[in-house]
N, C-alpha and C. Protein backbone atom coordinates (compact mmCIF):
# COMPACT_ATOMS: atom_id res chain seq x y z
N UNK A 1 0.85 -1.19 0.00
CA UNK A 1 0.00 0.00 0.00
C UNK A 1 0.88 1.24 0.00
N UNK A 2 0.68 2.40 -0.65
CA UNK A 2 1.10 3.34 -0.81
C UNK A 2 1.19 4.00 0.41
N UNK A 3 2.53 4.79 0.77
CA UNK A 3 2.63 5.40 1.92
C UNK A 3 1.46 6.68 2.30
N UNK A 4 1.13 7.20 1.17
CA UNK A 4 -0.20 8.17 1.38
C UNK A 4 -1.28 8.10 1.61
N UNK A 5 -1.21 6.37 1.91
CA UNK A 5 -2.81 5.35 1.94
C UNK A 5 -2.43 5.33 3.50
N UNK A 6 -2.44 6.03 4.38
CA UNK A 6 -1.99 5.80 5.40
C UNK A 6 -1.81 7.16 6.75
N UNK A 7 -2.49 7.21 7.69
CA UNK A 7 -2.75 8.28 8.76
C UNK A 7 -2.24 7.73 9.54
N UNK A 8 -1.80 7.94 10.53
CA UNK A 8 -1.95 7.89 12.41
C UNK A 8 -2.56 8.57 13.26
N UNK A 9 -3.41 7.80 13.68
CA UNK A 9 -4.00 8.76 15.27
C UNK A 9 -3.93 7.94 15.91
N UNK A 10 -3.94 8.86 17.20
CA UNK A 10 -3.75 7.55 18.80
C UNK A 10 -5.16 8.10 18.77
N UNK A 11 -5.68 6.95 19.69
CA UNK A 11 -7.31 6.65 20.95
C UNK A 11 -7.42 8.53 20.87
N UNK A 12 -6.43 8.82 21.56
CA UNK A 12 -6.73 10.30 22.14
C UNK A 12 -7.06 11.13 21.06
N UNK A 13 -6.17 11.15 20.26
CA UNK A 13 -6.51 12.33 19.24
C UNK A 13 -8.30 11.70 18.43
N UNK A 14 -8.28 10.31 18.22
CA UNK A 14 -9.95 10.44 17.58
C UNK A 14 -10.54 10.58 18.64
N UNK A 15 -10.84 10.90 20.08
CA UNK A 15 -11.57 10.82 20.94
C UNK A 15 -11.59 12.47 21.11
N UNK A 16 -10.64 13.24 20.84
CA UNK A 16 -10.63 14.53 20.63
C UNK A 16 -11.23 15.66 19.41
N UNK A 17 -10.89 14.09 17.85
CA UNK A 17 -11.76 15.06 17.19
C UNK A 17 -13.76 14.91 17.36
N UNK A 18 -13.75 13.67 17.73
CA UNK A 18 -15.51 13.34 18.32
C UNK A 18 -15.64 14.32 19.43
N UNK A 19 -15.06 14.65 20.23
CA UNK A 19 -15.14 15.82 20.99
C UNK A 19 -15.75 17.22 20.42
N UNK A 20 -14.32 17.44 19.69
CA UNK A 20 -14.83 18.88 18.87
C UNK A 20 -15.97 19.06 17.84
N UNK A 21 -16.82 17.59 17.63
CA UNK A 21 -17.62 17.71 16.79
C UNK A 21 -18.81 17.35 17.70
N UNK A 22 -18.67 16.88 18.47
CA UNK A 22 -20.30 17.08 19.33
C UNK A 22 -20.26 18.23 19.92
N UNK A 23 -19.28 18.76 20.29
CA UNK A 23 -19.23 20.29 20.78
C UNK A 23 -19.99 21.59 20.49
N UNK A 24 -19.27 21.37 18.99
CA UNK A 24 -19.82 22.24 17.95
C UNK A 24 -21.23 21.95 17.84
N UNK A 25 -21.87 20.69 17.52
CA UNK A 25 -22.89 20.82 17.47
C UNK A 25 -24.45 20.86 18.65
N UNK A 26 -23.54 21.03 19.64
CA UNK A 26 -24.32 20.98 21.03
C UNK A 26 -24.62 22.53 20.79
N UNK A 27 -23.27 23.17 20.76
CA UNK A 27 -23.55 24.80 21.03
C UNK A 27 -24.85 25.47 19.90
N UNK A 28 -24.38 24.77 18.43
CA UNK A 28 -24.81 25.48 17.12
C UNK A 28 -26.47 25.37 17.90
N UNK A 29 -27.24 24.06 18.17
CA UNK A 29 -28.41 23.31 18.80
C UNK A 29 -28.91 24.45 19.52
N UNK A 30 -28.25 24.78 20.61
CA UNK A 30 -28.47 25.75 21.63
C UNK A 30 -28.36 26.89 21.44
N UNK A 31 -27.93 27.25 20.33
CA UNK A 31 -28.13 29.16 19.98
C UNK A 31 -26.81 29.56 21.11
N UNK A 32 -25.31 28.82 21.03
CA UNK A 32 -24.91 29.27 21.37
C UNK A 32 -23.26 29.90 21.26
N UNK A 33 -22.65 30.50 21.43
CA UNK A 33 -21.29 30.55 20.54
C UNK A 33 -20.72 29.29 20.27
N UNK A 34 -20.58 28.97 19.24
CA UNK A 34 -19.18 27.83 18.74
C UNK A 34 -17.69 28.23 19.06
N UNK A 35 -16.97 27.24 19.95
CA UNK A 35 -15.70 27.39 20.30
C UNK A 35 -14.87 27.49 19.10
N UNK A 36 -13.91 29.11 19.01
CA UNK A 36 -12.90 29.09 18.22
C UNK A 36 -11.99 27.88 18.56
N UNK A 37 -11.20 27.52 17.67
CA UNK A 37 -9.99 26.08 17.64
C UNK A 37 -8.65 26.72 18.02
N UNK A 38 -7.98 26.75 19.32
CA UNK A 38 -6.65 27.22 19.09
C UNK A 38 -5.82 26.07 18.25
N UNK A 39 -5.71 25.99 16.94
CA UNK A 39 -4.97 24.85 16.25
C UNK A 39 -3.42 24.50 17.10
N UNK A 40 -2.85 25.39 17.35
CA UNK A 40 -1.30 25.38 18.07
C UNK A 40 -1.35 24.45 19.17
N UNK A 41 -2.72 24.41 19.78
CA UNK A 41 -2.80 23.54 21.26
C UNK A 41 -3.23 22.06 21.31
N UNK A 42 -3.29 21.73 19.57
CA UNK A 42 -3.61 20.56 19.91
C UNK A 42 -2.54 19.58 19.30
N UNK A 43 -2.49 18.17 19.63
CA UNK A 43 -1.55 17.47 18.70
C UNK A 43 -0.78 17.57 17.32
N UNK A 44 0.20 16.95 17.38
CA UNK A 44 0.31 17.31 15.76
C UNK A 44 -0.06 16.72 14.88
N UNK A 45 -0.80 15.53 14.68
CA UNK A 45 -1.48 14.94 13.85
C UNK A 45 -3.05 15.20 13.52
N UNK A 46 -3.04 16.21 14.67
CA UNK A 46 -4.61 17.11 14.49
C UNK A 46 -4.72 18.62 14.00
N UNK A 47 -3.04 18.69 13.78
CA UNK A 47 -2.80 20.06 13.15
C UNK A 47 -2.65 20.36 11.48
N UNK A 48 -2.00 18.89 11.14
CA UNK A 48 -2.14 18.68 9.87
C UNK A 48 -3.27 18.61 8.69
N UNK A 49 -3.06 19.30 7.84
CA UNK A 49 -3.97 19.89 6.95
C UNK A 49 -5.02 18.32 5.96
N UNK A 50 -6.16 18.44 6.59
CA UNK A 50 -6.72 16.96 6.38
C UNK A 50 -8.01 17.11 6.00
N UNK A 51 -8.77 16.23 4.89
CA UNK A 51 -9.72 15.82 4.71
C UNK A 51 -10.70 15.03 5.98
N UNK A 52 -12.25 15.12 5.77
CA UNK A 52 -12.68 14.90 6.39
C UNK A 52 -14.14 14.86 6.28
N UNK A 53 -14.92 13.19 6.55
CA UNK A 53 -16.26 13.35 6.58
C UNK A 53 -16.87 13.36 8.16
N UNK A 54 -18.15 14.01 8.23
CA UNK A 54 -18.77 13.58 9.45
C UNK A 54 -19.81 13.18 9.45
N UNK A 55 -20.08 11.82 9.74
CA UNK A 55 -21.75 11.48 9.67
C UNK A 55 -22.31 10.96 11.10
N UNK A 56 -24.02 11.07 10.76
CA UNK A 56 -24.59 11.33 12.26
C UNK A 56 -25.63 10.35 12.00
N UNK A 57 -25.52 9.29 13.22
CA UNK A 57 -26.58 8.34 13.07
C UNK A 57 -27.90 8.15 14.56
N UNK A 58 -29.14 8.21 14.07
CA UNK A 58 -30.12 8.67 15.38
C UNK A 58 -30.51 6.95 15.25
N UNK A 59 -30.53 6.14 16.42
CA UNK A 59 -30.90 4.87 16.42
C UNK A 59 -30.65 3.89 15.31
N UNK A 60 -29.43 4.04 14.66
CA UNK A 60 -28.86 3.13 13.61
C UNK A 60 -28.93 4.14 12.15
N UNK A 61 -30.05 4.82 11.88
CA UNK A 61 -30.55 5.25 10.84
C UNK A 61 -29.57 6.55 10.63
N UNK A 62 -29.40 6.59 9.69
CA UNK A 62 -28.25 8.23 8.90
C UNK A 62 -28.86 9.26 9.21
N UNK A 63 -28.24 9.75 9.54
CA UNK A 63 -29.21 11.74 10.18
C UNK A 63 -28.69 12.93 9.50
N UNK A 64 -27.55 12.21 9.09
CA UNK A 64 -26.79 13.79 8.79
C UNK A 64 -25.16 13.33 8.14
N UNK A 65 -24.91 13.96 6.69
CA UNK A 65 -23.36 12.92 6.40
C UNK A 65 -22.77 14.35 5.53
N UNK A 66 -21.92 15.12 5.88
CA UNK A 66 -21.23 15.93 4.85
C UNK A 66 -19.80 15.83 5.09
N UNK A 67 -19.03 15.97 3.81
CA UNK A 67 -17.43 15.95 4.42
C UNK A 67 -17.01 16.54 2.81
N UNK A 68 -15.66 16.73 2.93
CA UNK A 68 -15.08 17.10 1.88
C UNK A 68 -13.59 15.84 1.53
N UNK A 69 -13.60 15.76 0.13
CA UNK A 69 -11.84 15.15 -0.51
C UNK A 69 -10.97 15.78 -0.16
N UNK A 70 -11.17 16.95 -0.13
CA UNK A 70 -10.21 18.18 -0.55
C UNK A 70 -9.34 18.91 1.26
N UNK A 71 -8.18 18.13 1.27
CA UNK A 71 -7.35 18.81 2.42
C UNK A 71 -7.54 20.15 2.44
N UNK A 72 -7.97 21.07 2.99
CA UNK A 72 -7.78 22.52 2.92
C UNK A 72 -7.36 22.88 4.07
N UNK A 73 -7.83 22.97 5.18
CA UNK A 73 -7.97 23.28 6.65
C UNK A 73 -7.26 22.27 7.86
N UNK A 74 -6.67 22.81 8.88
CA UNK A 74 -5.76 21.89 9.62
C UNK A 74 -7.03 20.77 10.10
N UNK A 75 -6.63 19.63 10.82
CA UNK A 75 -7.80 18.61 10.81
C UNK A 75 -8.89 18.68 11.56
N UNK A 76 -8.72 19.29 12.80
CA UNK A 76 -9.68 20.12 14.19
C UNK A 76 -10.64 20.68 13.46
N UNK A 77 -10.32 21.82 12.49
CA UNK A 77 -10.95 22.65 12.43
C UNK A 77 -11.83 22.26 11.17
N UNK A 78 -11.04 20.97 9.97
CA UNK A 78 -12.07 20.30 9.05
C UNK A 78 -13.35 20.16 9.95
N UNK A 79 -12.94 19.37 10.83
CA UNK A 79 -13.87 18.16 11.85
C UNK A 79 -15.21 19.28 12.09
N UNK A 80 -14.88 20.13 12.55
CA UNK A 80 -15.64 21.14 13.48
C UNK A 80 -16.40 21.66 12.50
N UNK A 81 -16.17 21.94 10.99
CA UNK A 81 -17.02 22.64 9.83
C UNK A 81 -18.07 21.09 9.21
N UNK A 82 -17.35 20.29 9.29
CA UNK A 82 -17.67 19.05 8.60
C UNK A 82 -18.99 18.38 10.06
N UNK A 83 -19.25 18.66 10.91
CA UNK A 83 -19.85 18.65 11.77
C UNK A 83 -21.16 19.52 12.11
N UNK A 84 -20.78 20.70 12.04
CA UNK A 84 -21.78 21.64 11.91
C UNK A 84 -22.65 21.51 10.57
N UNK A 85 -22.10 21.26 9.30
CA UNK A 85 -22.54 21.14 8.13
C UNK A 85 -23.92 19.81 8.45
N UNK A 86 -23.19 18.82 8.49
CA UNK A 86 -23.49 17.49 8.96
C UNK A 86 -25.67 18.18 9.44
N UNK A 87 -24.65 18.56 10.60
CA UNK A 87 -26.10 18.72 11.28
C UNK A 87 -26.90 19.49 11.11
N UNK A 88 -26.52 20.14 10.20
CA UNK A 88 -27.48 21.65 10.05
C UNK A 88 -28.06 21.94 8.64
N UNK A 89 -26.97 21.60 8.24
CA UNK A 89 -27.18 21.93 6.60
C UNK A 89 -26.83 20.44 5.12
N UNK A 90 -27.17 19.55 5.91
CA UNK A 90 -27.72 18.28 5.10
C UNK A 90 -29.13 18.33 4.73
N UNK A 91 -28.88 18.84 3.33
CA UNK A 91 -30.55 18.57 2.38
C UNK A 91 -31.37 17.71 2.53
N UNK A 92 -30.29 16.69 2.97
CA UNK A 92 -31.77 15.50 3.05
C UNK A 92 -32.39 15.56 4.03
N UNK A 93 -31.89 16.24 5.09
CA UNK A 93 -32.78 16.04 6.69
C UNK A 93 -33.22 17.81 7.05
N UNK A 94 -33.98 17.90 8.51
CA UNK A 94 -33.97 18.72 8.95
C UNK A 94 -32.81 19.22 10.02
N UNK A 95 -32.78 20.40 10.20
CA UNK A 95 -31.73 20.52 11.16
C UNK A 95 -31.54 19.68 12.89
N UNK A 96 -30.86 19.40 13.10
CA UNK A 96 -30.39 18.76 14.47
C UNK A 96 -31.30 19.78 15.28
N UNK A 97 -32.34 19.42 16.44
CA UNK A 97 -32.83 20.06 17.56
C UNK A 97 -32.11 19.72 19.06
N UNK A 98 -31.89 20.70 19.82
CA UNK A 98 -31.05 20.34 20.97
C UNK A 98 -31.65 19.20 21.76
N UNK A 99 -32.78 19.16 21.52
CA UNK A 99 -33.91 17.62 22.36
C UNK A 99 -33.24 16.24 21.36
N UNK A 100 -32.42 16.34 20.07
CA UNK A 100 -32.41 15.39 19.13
C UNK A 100 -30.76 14.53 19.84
N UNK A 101 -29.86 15.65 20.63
CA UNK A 101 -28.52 15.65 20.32
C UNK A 101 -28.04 14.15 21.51
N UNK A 102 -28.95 13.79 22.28
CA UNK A 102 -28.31 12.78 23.47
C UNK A 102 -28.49 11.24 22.19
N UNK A 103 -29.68 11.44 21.28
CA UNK A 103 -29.86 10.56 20.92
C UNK A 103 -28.98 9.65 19.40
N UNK A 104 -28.26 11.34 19.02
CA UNK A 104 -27.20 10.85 17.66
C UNK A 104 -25.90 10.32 18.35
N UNK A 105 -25.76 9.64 17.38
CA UNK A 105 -24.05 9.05 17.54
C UNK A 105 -23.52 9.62 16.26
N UNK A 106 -22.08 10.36 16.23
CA UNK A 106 -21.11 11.05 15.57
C UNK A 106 -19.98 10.00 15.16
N UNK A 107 -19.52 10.15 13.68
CA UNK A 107 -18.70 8.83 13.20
C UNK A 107 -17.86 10.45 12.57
N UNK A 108 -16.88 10.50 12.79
CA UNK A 108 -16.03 11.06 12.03
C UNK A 108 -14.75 10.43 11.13
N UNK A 109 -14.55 10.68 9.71
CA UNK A 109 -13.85 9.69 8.90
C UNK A 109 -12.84 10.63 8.70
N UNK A 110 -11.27 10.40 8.72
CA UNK A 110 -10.37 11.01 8.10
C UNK A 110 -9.64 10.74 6.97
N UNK A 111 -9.88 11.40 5.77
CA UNK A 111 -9.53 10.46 4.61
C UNK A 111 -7.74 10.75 4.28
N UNK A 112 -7.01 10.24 3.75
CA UNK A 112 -6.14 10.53 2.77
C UNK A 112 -6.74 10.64 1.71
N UNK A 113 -4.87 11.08 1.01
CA UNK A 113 -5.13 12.14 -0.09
C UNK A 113 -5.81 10.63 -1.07
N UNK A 114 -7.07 11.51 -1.74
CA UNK A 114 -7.59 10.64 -2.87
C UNK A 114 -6.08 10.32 -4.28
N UNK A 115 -6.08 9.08 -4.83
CA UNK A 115 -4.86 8.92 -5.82
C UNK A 115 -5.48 7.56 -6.55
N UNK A 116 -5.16 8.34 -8.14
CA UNK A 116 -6.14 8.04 -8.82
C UNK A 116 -5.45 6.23 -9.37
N UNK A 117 -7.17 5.90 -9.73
CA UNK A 117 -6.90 4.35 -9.85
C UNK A 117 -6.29 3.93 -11.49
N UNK A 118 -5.72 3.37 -11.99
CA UNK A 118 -5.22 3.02 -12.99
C UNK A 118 -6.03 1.58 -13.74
N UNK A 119 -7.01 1.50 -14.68
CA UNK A 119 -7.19 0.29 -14.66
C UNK A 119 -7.71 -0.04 -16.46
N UNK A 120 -8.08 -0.94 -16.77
CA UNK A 120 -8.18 -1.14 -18.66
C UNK A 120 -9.42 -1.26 -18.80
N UNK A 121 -10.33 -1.91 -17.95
CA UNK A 121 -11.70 -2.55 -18.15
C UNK A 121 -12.63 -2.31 -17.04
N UNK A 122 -13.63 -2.92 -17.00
CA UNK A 122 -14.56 -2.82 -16.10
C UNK A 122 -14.75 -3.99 -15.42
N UNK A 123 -13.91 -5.11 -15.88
CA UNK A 123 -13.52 -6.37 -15.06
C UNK A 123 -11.99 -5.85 -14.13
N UNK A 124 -11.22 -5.44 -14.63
CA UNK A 124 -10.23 -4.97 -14.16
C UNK A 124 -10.82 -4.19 -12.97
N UNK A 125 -11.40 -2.97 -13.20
CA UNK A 125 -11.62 -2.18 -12.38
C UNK A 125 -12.07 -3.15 -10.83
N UNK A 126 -12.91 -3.88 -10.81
CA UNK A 126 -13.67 -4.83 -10.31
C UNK A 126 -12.66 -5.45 -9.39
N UNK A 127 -11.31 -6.18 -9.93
CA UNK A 127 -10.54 -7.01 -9.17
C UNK A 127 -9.41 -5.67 -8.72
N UNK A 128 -9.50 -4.44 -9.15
CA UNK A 128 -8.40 -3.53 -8.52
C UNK A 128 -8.87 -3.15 -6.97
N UNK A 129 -9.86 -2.76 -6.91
CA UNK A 129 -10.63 -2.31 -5.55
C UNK A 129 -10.79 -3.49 -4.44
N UNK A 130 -10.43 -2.78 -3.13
CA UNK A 130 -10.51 -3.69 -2.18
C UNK A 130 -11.66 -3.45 -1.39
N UNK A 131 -12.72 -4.22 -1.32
CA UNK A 131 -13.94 -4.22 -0.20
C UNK A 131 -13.72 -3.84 1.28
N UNK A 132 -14.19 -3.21 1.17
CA UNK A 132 -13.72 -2.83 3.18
C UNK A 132 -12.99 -1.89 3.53
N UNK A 133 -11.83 -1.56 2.38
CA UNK A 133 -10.83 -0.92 2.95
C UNK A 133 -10.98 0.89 1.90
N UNK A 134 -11.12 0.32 0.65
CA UNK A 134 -11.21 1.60 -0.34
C UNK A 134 -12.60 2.56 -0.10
N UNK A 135 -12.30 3.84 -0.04
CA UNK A 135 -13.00 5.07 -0.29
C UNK A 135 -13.25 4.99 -1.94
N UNK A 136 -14.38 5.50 -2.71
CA UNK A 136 -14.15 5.59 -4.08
C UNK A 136 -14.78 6.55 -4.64
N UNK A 137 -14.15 7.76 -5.40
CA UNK A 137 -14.57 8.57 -6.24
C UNK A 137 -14.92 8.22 -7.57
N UNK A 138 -16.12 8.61 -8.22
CA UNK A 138 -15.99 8.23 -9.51
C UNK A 138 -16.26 9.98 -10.13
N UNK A 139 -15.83 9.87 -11.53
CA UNK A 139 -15.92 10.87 -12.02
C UNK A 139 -16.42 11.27 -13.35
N UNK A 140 -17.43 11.59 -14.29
CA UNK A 140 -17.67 11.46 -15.41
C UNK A 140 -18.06 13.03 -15.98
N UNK A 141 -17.39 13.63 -16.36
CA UNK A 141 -17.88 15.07 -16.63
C UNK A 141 -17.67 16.11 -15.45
N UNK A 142 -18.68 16.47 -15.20
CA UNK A 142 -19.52 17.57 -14.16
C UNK A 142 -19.90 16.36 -12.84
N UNK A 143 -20.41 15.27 -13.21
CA UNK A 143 -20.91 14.06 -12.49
C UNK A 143 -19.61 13.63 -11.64
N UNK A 144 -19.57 13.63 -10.31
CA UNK A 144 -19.02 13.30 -9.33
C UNK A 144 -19.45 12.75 -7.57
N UNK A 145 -19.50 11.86 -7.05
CA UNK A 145 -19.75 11.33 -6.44
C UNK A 145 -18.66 10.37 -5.76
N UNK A 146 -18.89 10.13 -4.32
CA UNK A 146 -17.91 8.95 -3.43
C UNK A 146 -18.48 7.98 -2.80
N UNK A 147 -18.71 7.15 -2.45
CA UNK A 147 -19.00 6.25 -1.20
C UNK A 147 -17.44 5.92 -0.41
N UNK A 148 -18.05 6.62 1.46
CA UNK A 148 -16.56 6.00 2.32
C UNK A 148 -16.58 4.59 2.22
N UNK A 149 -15.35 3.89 2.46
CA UNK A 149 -15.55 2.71 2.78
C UNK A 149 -16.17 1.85 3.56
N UNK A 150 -17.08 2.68 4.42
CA UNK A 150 -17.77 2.04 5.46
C UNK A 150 -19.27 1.40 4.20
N UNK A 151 -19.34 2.09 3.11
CA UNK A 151 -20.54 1.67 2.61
C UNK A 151 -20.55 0.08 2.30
N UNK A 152 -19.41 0.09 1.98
CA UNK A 152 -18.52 -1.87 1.96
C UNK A 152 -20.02 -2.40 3.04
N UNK A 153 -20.00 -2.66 3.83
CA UNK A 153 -20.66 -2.99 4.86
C UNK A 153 -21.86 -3.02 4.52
N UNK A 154 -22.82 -2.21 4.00
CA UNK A 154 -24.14 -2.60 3.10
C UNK A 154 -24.18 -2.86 1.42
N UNK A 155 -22.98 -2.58 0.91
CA UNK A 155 -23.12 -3.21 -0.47
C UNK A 155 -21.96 -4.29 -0.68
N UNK A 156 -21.28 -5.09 -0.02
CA UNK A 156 -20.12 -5.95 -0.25
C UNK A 156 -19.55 -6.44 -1.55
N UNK A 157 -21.03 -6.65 -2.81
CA UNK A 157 -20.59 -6.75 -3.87
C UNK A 157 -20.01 -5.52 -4.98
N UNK A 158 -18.66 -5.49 -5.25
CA UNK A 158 -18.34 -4.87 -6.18
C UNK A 158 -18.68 -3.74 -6.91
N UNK A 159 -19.52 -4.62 -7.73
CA UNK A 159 -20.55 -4.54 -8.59
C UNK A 159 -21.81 -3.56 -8.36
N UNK A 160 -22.44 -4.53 -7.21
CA UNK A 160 -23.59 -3.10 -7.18
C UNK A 160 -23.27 -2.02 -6.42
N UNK A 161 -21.90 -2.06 -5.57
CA UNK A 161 -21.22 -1.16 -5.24
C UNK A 161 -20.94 0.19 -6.17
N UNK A 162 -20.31 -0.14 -7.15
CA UNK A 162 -19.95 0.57 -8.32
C UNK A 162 -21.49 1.15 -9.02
N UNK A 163 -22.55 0.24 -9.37
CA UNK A 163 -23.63 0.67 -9.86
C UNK A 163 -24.08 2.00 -8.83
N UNK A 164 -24.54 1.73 -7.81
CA UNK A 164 -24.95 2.58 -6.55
C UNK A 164 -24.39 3.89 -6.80
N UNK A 165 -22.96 3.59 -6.95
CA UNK A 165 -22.63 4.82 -6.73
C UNK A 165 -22.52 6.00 -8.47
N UNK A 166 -22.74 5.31 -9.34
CA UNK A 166 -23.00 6.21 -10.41
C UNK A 166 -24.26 6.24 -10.84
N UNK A 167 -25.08 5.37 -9.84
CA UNK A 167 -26.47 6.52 -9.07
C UNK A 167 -26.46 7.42 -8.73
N UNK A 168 -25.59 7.67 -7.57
CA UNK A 168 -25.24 8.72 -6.56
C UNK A 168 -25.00 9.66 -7.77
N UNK A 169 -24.35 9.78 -8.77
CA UNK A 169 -23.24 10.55 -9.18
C UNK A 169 -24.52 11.04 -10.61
N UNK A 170 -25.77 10.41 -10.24
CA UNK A 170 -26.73 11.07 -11.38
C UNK A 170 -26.55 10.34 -12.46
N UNK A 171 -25.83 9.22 -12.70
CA UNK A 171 -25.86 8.53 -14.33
C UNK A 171 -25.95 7.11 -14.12
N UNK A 172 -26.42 6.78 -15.36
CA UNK A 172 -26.98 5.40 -15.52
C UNK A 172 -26.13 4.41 -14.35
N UNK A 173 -27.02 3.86 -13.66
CA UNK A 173 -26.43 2.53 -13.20
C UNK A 173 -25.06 2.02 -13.33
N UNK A 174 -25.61 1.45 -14.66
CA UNK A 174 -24.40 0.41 -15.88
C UNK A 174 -23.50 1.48 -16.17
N UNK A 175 -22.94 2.62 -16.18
CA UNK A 175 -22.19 3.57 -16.69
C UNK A 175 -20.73 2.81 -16.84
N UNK A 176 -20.65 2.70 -16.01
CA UNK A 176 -19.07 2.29 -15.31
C UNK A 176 -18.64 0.76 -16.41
N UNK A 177 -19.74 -0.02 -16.92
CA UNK A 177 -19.35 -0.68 -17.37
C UNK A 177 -19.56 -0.81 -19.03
N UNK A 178 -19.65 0.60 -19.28
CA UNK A 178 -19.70 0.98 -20.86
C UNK A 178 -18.97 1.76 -21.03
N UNK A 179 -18.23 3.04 -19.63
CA UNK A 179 -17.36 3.42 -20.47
C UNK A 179 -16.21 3.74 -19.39
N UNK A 180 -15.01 4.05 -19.57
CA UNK A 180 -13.95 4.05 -18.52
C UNK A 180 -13.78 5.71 -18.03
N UNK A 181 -14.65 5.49 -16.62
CA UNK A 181 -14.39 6.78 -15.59
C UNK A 181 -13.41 6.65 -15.06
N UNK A 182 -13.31 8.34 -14.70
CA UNK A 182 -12.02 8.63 -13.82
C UNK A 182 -12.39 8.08 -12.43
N UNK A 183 -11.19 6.95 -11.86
CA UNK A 183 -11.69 6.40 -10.46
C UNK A 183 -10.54 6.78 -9.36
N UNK A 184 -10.66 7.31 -8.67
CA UNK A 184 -9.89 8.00 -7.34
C UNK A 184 -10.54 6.77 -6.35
N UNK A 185 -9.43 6.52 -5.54
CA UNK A 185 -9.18 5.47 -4.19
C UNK A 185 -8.91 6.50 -2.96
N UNK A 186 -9.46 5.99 -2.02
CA UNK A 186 -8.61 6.67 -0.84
C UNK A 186 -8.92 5.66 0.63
N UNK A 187 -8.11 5.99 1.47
CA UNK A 187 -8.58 5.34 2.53
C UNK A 187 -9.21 6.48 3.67
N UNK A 188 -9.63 5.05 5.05
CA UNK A 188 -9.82 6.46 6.04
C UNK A 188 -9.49 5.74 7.53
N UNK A 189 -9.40 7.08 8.56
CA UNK A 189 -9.37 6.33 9.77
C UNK A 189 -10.74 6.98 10.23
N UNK A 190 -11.26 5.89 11.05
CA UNK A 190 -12.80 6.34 11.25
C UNK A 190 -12.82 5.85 12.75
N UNK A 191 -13.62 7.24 13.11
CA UNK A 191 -13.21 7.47 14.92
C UNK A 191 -14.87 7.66 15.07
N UNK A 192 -15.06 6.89 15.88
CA UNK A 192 -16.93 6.49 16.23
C UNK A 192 -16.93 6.99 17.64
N UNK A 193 -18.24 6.95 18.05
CA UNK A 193 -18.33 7.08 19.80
C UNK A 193 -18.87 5.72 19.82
N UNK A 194 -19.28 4.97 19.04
CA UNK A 194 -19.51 3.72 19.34
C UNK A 194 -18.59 2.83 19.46
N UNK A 195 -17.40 3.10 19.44
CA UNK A 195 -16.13 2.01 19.51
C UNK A 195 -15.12 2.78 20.70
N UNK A 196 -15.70 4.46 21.00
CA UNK A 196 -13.95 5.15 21.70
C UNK A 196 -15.05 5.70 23.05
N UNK A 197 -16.51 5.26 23.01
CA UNK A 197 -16.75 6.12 24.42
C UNK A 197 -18.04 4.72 25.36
């Protein structure tokens, strides 16, 4: 595996960024200031400039999922935008109510850098990707879309893996296997309160 397929965090630092993201969204809930990030005060693997999804689950069911590919912002302060977004400003739901917040659980994903897949076919493509472990961008035009690797876990096959997601991405199903998209890989480390609290 490629050395860029690859993060470190200790217990502490993901237990710190689930911190800063229920934080944020306790205060946003409550109409009340959101804590500025002193970035300098925290670890250095939480200072580094990082991608980042956050998704929010109320009794198993998805509540709330926004994140970005794109490293811009040191990782604290991804977490903390990627959080608030999550809960507030996901189209598909209504906003998080402070009566809602004892009952979500917060999954925060840290991706590496996306690096693009190399492959000839749509059988190829198929045996390049690893179940479980790969993040996947697909790309066709304007049409762009990802599933984290956690989606592994409800679609295991390949196949309708790949279909699903150039659903997601607005085009035919079968796309992927008529014509050769741009496919970006990435991995993630994924810090739950269901596994760190």
């Amino acid at each position: 595996m490629c050395k860029n397929m690859t993060i470190e965090l200790s217990r502490e630092d993901k237990k710190m960024l689930l911190k800063i993201a229920r934080e944020a969204i306790q205060k946003k809930a409550r109409d009340e200031k959101i804590p500025v990030l002193e970035v300098d005060s925290f670890a250095p693997p939480l200072r580094k400039k990082r991608a980042s999804f956050v998704t929010l689950t109320k009794r198993g069911a998805l509540r709330g999922c926004i994140g970005t590919l794109e490293a811009e912002q040191p990782l604290v302060e991804d977490v903390q935008v990627r959080a608030l977004a999550a809960a507030f400003h996901d189209f598909r739901f209504p906003p998080v109510s402070a009566e809602e917040i004892e009952e979500i659980t917060i999954e925060v994903s840290v991706l590496t850098k996306p690096r693009t897949l190399d492959y000839e076919s749509p059988e190829d493509l198929v045996h390049e990707l690893e179940p479980g472990l790969d993040g996947v961008v697909l790309s066709d035009g304007h049409h762009k879309a990802t599933f984290l690797p956690q989606v592994w876990d409800k679609l295991q096959d390949v196949e309708t893996f790949l279909s699903r997601l150039c659903y997601k991405m607005g085009v035919k199903p079968d796309l992927w296997q008529g014509k050769k998209l741009d496919v970006k890989i990435y991995r993630v480390i994924k810090c739950s309160e269901d596994d760190l609290f």
